[in-house]
C-alpha atoms as a PDB file:
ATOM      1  CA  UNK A   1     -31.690  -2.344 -53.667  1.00  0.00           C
ATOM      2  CA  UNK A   2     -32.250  -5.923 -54.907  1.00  0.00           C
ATOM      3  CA  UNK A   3     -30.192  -8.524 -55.250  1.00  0.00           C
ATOM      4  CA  UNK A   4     -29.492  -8.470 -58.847  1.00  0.00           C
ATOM      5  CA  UNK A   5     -28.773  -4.869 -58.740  1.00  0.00           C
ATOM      6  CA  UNK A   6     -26.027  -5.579 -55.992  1.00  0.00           C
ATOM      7  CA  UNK A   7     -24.743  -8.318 -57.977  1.00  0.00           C
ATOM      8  CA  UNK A   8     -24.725  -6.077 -61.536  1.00  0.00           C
ATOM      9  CA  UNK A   9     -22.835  -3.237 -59.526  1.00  0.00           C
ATOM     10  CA  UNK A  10     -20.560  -6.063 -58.405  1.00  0.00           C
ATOM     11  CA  UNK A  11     -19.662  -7.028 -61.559  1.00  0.00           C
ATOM     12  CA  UNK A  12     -19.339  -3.346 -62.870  1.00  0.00           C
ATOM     13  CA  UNK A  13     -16.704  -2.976 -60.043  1.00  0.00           C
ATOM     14  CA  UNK A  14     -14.904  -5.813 -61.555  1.00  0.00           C
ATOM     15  CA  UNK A  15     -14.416  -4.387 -64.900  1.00  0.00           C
ATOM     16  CA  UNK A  16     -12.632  -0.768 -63.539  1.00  0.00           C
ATOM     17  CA  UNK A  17      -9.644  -1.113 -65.347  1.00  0.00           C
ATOM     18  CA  UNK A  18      -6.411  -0.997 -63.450  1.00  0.00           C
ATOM     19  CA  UNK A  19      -2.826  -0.259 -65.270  1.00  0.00           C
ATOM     20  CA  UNK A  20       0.349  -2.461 -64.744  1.00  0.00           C
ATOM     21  CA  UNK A  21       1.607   0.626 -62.980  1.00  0.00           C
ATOM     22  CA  UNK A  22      -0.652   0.861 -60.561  1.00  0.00           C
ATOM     23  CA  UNK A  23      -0.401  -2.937 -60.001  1.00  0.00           C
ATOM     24  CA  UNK A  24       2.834  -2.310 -59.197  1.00  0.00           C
ATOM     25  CA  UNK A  25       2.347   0.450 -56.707  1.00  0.00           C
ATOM     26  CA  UNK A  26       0.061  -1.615 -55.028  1.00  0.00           C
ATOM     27  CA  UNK A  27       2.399  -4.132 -54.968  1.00  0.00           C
ATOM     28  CA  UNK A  28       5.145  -1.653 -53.096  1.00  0.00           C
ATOM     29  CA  UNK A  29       2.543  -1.439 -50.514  1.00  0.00           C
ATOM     30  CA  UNK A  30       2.011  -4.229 -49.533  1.00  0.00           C
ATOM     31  CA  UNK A  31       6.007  -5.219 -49.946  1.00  0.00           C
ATOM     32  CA  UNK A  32       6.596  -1.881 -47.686  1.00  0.00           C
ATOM     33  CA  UNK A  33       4.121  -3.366 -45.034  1.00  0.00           C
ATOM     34  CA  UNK A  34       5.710  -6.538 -44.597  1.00  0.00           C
ATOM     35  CA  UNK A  35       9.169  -4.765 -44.003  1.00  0.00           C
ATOM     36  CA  UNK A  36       7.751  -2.332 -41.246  1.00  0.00           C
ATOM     37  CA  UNK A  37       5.310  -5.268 -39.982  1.00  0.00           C
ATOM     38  CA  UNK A  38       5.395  -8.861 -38.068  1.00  0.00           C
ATOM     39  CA  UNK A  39       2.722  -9.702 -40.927  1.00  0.00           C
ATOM     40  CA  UNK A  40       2.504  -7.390 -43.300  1.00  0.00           C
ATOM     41  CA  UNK A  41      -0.210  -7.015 -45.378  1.00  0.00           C
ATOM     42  CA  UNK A  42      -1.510 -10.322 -47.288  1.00  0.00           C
ATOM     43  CA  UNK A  43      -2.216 -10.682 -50.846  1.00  0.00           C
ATOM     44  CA  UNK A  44      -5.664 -10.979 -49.801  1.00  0.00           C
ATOM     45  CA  UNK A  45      -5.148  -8.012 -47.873  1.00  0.00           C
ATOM     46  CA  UNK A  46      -3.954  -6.854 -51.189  1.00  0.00           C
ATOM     47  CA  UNK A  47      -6.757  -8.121 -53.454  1.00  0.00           C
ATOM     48  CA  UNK A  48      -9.338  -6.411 -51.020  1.00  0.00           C
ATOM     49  CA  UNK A  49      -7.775  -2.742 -51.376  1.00  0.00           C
ATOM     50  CA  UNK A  50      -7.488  -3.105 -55.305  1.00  0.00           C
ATOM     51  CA  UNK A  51     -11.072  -3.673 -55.258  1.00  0.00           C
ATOM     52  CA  UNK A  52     -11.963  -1.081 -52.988  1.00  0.00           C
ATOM     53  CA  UNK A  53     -10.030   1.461 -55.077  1.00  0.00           C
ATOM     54  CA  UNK A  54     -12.347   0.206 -58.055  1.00  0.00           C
ATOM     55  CA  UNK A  55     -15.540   0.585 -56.528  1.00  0.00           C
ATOM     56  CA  UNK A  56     -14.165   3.986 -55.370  1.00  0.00           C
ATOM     57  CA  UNK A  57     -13.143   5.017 -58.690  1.00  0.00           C
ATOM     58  CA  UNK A  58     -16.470   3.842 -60.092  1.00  0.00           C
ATOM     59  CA  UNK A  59     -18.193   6.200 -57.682  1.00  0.00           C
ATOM     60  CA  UNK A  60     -16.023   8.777 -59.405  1.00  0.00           C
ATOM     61  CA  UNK A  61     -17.505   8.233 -62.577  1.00  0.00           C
ATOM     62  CA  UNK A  62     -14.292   6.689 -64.035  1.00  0.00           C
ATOM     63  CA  UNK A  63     -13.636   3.756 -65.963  1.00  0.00           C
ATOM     64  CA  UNK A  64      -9.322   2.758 -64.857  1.00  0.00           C
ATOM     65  CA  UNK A  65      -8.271   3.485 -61.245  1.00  0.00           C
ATOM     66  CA  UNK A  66      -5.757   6.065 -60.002  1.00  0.00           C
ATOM     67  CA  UNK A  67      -3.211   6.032 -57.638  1.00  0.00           C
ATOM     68  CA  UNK A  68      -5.336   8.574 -55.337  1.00  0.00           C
ATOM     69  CA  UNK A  69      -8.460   6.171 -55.692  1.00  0.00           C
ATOM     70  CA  UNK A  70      -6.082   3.502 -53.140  1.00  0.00           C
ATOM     71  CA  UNK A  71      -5.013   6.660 -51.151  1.00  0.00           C
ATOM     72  CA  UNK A  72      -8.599   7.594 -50.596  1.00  0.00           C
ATOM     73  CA  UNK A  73      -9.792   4.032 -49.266  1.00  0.00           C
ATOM     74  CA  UNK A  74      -6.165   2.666 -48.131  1.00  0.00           C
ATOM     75  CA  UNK A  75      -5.915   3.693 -44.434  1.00  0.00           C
ATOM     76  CA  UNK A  76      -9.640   2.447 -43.779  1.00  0.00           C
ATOM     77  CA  UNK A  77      -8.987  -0.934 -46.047  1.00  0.00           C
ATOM     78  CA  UNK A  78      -5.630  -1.059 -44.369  1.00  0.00           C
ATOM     79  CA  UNK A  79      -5.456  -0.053 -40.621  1.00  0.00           C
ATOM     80  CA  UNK A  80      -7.068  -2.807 -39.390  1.00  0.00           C
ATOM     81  CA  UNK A  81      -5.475  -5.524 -40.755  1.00  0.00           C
ATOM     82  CA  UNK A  82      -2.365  -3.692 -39.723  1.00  0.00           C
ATOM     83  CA  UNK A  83      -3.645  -3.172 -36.399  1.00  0.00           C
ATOM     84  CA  UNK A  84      -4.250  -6.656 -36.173  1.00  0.00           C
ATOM     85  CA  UNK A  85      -1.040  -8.072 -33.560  1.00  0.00           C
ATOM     86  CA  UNK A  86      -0.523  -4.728 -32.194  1.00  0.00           C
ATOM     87  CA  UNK A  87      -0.628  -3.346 -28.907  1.00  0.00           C
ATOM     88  CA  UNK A  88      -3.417  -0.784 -29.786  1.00  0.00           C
ATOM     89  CA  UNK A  89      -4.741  -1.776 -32.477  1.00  0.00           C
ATOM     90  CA  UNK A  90      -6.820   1.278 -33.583  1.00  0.00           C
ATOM     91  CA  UNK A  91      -4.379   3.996 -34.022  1.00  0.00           C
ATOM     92  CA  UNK A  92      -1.451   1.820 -34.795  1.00  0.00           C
ATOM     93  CA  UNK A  93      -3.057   0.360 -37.652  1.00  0.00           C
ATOM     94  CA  UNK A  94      -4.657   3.730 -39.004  1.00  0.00           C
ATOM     95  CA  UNK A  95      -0.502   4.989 -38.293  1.00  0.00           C
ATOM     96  CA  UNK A  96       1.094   2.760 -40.314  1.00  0.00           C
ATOM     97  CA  UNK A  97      -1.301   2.695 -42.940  1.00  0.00           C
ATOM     98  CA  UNK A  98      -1.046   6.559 -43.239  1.00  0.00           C
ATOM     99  CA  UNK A  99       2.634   6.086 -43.387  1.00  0.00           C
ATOM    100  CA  UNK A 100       2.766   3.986 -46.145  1.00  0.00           C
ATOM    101  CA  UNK A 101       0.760   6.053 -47.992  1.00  0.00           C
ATOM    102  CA  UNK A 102       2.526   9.044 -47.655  1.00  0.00           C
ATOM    103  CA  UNK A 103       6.138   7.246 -47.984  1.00  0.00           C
ATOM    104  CA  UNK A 104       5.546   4.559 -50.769  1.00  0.00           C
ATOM    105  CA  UNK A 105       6.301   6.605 -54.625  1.00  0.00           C
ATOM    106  CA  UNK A 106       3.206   6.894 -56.576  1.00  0.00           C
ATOM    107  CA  UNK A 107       4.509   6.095 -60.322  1.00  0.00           C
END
């Protein structure tokens, strides 16, 4: 793959369209985290699994991104930067991330 094709796929990931709603839902998450964490997930944090979720739902041949497009990438965009201060970082991080998914409302 070239550069320019990297960049142009880049920018395609860019354009997925994501609702208010799902904003929002995104936005529980990370509020969640921070209530269940010493940290919490960062708006950075946050920033990373919204784009994530659009490159996922590009690979999925759609144009917007769904509430199961975060679910699908959220524990492996998430656990680690949960895992972070924790004792054991691995499965605590992949635990809590799995929790908030399955706990947090989808609209």
């Amino acid at each position: 793959m070239t550069s320019e094709t990297l960049t142009e796929i880049q920018a395609s990931v860019r354009q997925v369209h994501a609702s208010s709603a799902l904003l929002d839902y995104l936005q529980d998450l990370l509020d969640a985290s921070r209530s269940r964490h010493r940290t919490g997930l960062s708006p950075r944090a946050g920033l990373a699994l919204l784009h994530a979720a659009q490159a996922w739902a590009l690979m999925q041949g759609r144009e917007m991104v769904l509430p199961e497009d975060l679910q699908a990438v959220g524990v492996a965009v998430m656990a680690h930067r949960l895992g972070q201060d924790l004792d054991s970082m691995d499965e605590a991080g992949r635990n809590l991330a799995q929790s908030l998914l399955r706990e947090i409302a989808i609209p």
